[in-house]
Structure formats: C-alpha cells, structure tokens
N, C-alpha and C. Protein backbone atom coordinates (compact mmCIF):
# COMPACT_ATOMS: atom_id res chain seq x y z
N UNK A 1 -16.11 27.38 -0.11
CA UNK A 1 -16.00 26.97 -1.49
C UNK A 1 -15.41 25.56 -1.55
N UNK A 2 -16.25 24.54 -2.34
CA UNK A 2 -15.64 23.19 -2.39
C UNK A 2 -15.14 23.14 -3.43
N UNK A 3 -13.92 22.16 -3.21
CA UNK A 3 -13.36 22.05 -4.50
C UNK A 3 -13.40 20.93 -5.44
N UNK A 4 -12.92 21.23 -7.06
CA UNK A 4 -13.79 19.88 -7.39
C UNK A 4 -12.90 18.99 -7.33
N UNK A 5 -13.62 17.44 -7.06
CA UNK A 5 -12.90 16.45 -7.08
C UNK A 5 -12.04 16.07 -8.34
N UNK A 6 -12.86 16.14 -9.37
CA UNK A 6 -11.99 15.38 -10.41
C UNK A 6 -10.68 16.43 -10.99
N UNK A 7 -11.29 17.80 -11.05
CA UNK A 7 -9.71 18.60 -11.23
C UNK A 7 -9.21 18.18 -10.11
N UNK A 8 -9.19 18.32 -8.59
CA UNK A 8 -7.98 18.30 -7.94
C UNK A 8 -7.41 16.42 -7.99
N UNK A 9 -8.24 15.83 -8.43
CA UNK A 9 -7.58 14.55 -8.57
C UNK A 9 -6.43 14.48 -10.14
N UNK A 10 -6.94 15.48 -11.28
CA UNK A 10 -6.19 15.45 -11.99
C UNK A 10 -4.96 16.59 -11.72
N UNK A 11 -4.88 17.17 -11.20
CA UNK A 11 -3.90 17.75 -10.77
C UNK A 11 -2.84 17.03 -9.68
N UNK A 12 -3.17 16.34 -8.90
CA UNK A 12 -2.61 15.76 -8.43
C UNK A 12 -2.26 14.68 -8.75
N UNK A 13 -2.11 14.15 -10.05
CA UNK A 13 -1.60 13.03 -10.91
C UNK A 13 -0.37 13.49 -11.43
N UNK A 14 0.21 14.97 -11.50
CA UNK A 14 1.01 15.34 -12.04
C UNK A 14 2.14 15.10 -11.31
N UNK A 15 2.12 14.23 -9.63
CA UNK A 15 2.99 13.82 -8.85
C UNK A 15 3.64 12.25 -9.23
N UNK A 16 4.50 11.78 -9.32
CA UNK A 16 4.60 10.50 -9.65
C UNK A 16 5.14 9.98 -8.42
N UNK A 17 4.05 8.72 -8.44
CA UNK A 17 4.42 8.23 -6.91
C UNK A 17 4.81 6.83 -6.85
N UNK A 18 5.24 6.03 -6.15
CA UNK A 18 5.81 4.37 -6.42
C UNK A 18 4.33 4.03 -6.24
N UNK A 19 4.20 2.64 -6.42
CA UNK A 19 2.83 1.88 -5.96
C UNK A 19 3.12 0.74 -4.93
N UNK A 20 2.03 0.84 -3.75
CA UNK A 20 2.26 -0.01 -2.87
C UNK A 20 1.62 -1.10 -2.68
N UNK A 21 0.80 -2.36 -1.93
CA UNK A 21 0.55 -2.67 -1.42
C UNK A 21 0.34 -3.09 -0.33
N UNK A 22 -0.87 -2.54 0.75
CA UNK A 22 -0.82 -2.47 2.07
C UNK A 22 -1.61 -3.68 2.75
N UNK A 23 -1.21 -4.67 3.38
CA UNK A 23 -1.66 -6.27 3.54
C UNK A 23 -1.81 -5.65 4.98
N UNK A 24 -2.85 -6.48 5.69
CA UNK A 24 -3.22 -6.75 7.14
C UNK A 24 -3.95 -7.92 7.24
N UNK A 25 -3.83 -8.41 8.53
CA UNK A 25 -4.61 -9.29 9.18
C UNK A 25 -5.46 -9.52 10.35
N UNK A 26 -6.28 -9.94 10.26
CA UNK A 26 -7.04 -10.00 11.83
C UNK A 26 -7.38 -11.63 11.74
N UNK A 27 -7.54 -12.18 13.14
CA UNK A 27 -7.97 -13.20 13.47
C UNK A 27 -7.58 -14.60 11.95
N UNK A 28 -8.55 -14.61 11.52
CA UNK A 28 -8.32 -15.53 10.43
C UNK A 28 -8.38 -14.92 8.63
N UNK A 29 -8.49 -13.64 8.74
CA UNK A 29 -9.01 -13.06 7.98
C UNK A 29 -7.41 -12.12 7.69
N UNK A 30 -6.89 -12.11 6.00
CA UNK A 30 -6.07 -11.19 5.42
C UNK A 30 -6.45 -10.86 4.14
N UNK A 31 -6.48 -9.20 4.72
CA UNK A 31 -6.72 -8.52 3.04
C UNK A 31 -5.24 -7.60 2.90
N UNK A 32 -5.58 -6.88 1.69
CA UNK A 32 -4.86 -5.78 0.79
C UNK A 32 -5.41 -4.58 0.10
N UNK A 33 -4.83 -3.84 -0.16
CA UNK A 33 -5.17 -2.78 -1.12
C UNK A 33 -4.45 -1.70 -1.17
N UNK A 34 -4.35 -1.50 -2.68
CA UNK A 34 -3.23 -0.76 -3.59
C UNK A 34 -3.26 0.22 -2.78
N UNK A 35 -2.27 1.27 -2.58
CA UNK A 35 -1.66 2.49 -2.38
C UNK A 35 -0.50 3.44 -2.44
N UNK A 36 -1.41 4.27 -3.03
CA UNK A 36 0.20 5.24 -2.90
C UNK A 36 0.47 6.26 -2.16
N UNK A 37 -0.44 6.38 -1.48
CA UNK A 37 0.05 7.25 -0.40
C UNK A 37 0.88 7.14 0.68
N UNK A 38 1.82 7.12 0.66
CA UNK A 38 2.86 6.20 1.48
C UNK A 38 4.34 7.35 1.51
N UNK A 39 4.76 7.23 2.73
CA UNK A 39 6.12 8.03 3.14
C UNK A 39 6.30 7.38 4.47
N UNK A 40 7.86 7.77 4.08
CA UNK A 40 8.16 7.57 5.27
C UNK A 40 8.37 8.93 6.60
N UNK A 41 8.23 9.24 7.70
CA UNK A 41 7.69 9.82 8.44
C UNK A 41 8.94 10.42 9.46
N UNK A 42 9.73 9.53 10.01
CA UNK A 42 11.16 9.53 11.25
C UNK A 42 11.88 8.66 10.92
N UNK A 43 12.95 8.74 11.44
CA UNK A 43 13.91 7.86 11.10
C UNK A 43 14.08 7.21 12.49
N UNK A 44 13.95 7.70 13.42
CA UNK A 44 14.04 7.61 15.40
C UNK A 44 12.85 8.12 15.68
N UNK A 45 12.31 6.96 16.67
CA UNK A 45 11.72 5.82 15.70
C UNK A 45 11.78 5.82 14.21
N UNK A 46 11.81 4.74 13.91
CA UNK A 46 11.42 4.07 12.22
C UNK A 46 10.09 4.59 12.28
N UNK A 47 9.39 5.40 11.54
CA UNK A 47 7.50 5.41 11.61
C UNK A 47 7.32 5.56 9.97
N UNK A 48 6.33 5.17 9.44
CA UNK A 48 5.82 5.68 8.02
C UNK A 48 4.81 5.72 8.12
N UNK A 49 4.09 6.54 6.87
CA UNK A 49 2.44 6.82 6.85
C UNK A 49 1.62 6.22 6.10
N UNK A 50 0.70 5.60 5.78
CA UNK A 50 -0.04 5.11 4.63
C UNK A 50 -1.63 5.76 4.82
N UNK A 51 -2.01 6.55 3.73
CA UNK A 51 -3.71 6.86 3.85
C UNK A 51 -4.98 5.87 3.30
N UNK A 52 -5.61 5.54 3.99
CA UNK A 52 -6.41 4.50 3.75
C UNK A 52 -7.42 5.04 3.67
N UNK A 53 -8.58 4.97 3.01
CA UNK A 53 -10.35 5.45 2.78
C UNK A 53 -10.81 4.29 3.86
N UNK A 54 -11.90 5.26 4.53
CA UNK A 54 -12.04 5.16 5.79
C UNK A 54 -13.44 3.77 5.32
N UNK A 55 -14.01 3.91 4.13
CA UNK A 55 -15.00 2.95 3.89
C UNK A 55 -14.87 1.24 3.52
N UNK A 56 -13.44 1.25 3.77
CA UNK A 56 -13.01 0.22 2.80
C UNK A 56 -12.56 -0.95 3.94
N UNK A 57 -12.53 -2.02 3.80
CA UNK A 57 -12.01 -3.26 4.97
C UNK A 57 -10.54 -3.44 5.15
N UNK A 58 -9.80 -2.87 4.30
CA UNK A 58 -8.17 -2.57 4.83
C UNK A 58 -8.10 -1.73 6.09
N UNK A 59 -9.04 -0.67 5.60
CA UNK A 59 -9.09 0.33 7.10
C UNK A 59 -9.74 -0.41 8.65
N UNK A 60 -10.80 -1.37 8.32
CA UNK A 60 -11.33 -2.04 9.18
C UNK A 60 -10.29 -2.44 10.09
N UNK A 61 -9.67 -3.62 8.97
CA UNK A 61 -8.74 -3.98 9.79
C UNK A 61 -7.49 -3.94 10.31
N UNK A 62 -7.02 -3.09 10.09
CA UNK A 62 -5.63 -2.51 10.38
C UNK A 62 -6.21 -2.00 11.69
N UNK A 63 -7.51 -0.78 11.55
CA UNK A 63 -8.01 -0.82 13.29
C UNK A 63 -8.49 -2.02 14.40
N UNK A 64 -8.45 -2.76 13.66
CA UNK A 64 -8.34 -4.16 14.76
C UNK A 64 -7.43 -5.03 14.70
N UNK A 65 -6.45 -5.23 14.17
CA UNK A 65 -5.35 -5.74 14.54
C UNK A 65 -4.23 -4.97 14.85
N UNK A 66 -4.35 -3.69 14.50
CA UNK A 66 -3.10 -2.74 14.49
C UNK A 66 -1.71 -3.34 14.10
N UNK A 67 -1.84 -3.76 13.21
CA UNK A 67 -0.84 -4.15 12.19
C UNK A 67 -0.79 -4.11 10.88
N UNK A 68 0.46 -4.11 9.83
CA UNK A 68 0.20 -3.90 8.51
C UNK A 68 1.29 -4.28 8.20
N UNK A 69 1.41 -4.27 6.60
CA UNK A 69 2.76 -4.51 6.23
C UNK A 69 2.91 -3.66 4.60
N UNK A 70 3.66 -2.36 4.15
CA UNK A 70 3.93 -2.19 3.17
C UNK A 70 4.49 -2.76 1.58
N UNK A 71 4.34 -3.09 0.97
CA UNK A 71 4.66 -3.79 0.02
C UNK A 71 4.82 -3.06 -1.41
N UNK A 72 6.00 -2.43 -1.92
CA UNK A 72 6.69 -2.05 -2.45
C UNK A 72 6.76 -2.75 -4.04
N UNK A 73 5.71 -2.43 -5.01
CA UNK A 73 5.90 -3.00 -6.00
C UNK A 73 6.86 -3.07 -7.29
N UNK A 74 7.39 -3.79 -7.51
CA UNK A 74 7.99 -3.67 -8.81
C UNK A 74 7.34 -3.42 -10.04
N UNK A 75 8.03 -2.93 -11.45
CA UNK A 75 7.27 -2.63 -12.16
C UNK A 75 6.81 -3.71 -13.38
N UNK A 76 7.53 -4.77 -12.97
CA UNK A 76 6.32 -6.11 -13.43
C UNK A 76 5.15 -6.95 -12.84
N UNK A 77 5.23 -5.74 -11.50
CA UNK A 77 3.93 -6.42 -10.54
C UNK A 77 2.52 -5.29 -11.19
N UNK A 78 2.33 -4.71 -12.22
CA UNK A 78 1.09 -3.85 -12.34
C UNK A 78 -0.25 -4.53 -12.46
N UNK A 79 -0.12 -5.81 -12.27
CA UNK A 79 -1.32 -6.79 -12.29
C UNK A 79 -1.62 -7.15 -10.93
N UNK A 80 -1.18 -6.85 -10.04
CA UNK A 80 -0.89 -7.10 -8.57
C UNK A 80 -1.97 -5.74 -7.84
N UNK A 81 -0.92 -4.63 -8.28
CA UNK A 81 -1.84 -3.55 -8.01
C UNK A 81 -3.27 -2.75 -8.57
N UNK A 82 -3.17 -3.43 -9.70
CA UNK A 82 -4.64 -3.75 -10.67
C UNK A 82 -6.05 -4.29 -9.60
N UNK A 83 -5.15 -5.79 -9.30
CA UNK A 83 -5.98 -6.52 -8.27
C UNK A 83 -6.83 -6.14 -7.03
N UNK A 84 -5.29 -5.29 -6.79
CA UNK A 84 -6.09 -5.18 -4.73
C UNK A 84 -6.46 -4.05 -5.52
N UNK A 85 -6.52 -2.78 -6.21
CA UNK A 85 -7.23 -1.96 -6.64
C UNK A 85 -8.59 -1.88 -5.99
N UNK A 86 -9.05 -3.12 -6.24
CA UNK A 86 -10.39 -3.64 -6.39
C UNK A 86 -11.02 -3.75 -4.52
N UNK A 87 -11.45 -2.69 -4.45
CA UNK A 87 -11.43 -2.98 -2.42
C UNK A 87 -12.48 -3.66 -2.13
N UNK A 88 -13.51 -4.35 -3.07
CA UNK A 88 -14.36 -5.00 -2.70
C UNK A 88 -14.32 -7.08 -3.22
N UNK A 89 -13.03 -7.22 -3.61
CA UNK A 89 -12.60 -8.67 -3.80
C UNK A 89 -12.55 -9.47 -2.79
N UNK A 90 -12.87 -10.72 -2.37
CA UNK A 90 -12.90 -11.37 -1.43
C UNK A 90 -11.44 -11.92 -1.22
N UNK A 91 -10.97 -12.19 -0.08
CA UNK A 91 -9.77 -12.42 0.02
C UNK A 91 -9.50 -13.67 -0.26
N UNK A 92 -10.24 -14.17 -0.65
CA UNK A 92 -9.30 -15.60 -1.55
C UNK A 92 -8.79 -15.02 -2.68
N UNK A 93 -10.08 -14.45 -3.55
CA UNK A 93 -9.75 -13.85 -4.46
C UNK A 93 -8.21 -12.73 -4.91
N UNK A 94 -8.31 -11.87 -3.70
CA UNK A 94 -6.84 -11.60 -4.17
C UNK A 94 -5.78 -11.75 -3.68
N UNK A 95 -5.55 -12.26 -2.84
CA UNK A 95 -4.35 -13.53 -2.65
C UNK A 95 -4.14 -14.41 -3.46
N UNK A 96 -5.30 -15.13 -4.67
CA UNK A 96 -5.19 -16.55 -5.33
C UNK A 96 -3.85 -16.13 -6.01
N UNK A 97 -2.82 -16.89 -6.02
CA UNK A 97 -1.77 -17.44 -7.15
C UNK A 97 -0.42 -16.25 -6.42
N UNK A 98 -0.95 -15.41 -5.75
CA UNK A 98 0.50 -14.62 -5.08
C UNK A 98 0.33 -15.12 -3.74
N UNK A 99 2.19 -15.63 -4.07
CA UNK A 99 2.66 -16.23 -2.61
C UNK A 99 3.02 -15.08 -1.78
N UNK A 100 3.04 -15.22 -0.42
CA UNK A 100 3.82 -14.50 0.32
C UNK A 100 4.38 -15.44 1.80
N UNK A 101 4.74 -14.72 2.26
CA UNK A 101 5.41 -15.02 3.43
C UNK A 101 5.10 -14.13 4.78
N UNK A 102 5.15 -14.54 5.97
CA UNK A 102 4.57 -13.64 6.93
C UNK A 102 5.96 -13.64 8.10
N UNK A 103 6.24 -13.16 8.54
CA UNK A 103 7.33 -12.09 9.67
C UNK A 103 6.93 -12.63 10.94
N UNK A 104 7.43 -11.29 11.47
CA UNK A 104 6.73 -10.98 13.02
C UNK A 104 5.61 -11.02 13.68
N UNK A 105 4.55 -10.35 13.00
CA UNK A 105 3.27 -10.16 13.46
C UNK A 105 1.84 -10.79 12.83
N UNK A 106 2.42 -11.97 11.35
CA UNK A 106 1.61 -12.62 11.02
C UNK A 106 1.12 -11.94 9.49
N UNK A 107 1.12 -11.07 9.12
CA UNK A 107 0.80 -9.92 7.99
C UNK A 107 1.44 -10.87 6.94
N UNK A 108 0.77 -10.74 5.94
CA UNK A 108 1.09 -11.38 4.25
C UNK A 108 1.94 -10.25 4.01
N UNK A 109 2.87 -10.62 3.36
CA UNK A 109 4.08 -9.73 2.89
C UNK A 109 4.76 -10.22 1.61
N UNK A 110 4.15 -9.74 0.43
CA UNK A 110 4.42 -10.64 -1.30
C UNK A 110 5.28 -10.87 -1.33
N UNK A 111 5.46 -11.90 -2.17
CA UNK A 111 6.73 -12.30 -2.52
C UNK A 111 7.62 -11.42 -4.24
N UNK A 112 8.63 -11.64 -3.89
CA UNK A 112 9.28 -10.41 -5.39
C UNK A 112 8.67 -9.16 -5.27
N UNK A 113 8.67 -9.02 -4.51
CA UNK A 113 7.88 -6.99 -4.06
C UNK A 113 10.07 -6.57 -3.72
N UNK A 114 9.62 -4.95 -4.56
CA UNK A 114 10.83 -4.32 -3.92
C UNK A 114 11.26 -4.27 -2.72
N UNK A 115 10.93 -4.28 -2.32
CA UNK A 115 10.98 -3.98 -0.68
C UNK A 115 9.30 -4.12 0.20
N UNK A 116 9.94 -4.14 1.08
CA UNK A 116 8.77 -4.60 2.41
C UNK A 116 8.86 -3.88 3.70
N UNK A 117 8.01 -3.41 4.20
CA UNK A 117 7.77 -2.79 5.77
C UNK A 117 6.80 -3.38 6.84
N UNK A 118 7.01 -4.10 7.89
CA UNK A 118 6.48 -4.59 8.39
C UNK A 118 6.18 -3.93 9.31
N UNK A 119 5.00 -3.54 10.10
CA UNK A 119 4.47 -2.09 10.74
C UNK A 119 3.72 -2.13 12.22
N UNK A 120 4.22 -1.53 12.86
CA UNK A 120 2.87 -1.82 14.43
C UNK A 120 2.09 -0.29 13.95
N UNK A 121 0.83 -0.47 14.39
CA UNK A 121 -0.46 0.95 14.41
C UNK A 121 0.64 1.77 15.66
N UNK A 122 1.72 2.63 14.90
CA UNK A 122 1.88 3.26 16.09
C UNK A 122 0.48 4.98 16.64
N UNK A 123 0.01 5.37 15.88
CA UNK A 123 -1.18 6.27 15.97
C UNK A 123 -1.58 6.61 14.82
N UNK A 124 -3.30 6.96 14.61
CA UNK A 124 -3.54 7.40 13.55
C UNK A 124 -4.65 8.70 13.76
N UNK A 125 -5.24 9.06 12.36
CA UNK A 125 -5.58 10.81 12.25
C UNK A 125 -6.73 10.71 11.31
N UNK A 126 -7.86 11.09 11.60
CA UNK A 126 -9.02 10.68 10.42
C UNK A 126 -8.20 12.66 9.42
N UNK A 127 -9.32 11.88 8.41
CA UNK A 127 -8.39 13.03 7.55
C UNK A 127 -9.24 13.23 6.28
N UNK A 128 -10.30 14.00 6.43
CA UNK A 128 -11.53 14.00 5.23
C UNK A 128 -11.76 12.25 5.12
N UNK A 129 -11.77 11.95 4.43
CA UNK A 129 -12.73 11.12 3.84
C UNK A 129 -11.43 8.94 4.41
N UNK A 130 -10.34 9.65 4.64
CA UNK A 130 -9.37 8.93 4.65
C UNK A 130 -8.75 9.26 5.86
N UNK A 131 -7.80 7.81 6.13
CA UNK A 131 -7.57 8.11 7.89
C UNK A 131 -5.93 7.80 7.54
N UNK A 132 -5.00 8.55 8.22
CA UNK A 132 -3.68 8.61 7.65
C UNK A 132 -3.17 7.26 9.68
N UNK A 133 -2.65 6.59 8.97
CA UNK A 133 -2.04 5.67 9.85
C UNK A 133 -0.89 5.49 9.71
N UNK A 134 0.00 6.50 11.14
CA UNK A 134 1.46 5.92 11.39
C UNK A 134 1.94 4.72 11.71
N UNK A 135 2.52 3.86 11.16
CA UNK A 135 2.95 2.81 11.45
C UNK A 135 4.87 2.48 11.92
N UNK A 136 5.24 2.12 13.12
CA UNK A 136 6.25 2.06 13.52
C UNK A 136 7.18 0.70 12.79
N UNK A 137 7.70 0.94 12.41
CA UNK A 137 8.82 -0.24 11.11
C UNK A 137 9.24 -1.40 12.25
N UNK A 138 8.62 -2.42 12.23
CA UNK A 138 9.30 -3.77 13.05
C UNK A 138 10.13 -4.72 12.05
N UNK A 139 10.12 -5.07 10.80
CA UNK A 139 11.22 -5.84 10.17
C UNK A 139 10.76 -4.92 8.74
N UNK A 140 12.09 -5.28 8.04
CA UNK A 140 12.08 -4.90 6.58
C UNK A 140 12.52 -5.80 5.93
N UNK A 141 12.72 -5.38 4.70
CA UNK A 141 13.76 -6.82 3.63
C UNK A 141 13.01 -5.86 2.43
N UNK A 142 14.55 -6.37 1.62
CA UNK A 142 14.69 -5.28 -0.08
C UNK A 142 15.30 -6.16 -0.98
N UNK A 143 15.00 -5.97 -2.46
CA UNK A 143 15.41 -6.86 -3.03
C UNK A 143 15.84 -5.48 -4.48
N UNK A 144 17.36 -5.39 -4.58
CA UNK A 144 18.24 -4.29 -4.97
C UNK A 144 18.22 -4.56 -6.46
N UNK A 145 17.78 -5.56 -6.90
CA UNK A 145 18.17 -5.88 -8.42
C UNK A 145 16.66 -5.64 -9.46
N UNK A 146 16.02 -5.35 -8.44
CA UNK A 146 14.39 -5.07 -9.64
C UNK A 146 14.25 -3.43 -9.62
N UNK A 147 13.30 -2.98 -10.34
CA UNK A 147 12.83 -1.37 -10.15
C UNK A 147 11.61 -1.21 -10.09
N UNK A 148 10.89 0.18 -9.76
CA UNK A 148 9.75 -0.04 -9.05
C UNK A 148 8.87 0.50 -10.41
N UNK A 149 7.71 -0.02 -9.60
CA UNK A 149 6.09 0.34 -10.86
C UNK A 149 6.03 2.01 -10.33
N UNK A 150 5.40 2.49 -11.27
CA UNK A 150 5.36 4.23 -11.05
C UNK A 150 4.15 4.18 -11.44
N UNK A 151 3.14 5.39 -11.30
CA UNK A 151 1.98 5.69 -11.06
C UNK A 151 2.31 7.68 -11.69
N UNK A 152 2.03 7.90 -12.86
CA UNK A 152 2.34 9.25 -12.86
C UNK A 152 1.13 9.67 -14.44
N UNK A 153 0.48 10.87 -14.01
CA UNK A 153 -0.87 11.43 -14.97
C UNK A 153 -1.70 10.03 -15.25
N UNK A 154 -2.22 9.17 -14.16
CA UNK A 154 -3.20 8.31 -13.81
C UNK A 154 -2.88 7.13 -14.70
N UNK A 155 -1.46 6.76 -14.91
CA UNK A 155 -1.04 5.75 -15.68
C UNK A 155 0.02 5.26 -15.48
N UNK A 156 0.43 4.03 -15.06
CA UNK A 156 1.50 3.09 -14.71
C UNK A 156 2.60 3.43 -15.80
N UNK A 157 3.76 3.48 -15.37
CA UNK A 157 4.98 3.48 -15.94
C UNK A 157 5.79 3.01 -15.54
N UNK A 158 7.41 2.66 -15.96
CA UNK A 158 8.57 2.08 -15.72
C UNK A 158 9.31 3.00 -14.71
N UNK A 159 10.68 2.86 -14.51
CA UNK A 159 11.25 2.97 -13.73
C UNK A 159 11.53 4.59 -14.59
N UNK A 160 11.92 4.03 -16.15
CA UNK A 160 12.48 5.05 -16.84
C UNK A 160 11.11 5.87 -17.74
N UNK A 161 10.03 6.04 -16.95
CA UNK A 161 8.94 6.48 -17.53
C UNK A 161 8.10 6.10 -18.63
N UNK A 162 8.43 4.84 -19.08
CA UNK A 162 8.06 4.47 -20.25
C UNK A 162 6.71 3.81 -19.41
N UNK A 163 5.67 3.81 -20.58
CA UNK A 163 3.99 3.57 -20.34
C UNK A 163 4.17 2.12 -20.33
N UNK A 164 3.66 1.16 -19.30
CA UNK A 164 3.44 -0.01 -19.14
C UNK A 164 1.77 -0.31 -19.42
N UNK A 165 2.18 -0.79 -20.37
CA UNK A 165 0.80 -1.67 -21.31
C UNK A 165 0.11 -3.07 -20.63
C-alpha cells in the first residue's frame, strides 16, 4: 500500500522545523539549497545529517567534493530561503547580492546566518527518493543576538510563531 504524498507531506508540516541553507563546492562551481532536514547526529565525533533529493545539483555536488556547509537562517533571511528554494537557479543567480565568506574547505558560508556548520562527507545512505548525508563538523561560528526563521503547517514564521509576510 502506497502512501499518499500530499497527505503525508501535510501531515508532516505539523512539525516545526528551523530553515537551513546547505552551500557546497566543487572545482569552480558553488551552489545551495534550502533545507530542513537537518539534525544534529553525535556529539563524539561532531556529525550532523542533512537530506538532500537525489535529482537535484546540491546532491551532485556534495558527492564530488564531499564537503558542505550548514547555514542556519534567521528569521529576516525568508528571502534567502525563498531563493535557493529554487534547485534549478544558476549559481550566479543565487549567490547575486549575498555575501559570504569561506573557512576551511572553501564552501560559501552566508553572511548574518544564525549559525554555521562547516562539514566533511563523513558517510552517506540513499533513502527513497533522497540521500541522507552525515557530515563531520570541521569549524562553526554563531551569532547569539538574532532568532531563527521557522517553517511550521507549510508557512514561515518568527521565532515567536507569528506568520512572516
């Protein structure tokens, strides 16, 4: 018995989850795209998870560079995650006008994002339709004075649940 997509997608909206952005790079080439599927995993090792759709060029390349970087939105970034939403934008396109800064391993990492995870491919798991990728934590950085964008019954909200327009 299959189940249906759009009930179990509306049922599973009834979870409220932060919103992320997941940046990688290969060679000369950096993309993004929104997510919320995201936890953290161990503490020893540092590891976290992010699920990526296996059709999309974030997934591409995170399997060829095996690197990533989490990006932790605030809840005046909902135009940010609007953007990479979009998994078929060219990467000028959604990079234009957001700065970032790059770490350890070269990964775009936004700028004014709550917090940041900078990630090695420590192993990953295909997983229906989406491939869940552990990533081992190589640098972080948090910024304590903003609050995060929320994602709850398929609609952006505040910190304090209020509907962001």
């Amino acid at each position: 018995m299959s189940m249906n997509p759009d009930k179990f997608r509306e049922v599973m909206s009834q979870f409220a989850t932060g919103i992320t952005v997941v940046t990688t790079c290969h060679d000369e080439e950096i993309y993004g795209l929104t997510v919320n599927a995201f936890c953290s995993v161990s503490l020893d090792p540092s590891l976290i998870l992010v699920c990526i759709n296996q059709h999309g060029r974030c997934h591409e390349l995170i399997l060829r560079s095996r690197v990533f970087a989490v990006n932790v939105l605030s809840e005046d970034q909902r135009e940010i995650s609007e953007r990479f939403a979009i998994d078929y934008l060219p990467p000028d396109e959604l990079f234009s006008g957001i700065d970032y800064k790059e770490e350890r391993t070269g990964v775009p990492i936004l700028e004014d994002v709550i917090g940041w995870l900078e990630c090695r491919l420590h192993t990953h798991y295909p997983a229906g339709d989406h491939t869940i990728f552990i990533g081992e934590v190589l640098t972080i950085g948090q910024q304590r004075e903003k609050k995060p964008l929320v994602f709850f019954q398929s609609q952006y909200h505040t910190n304090n649940m209020e509907i962001v327009h």
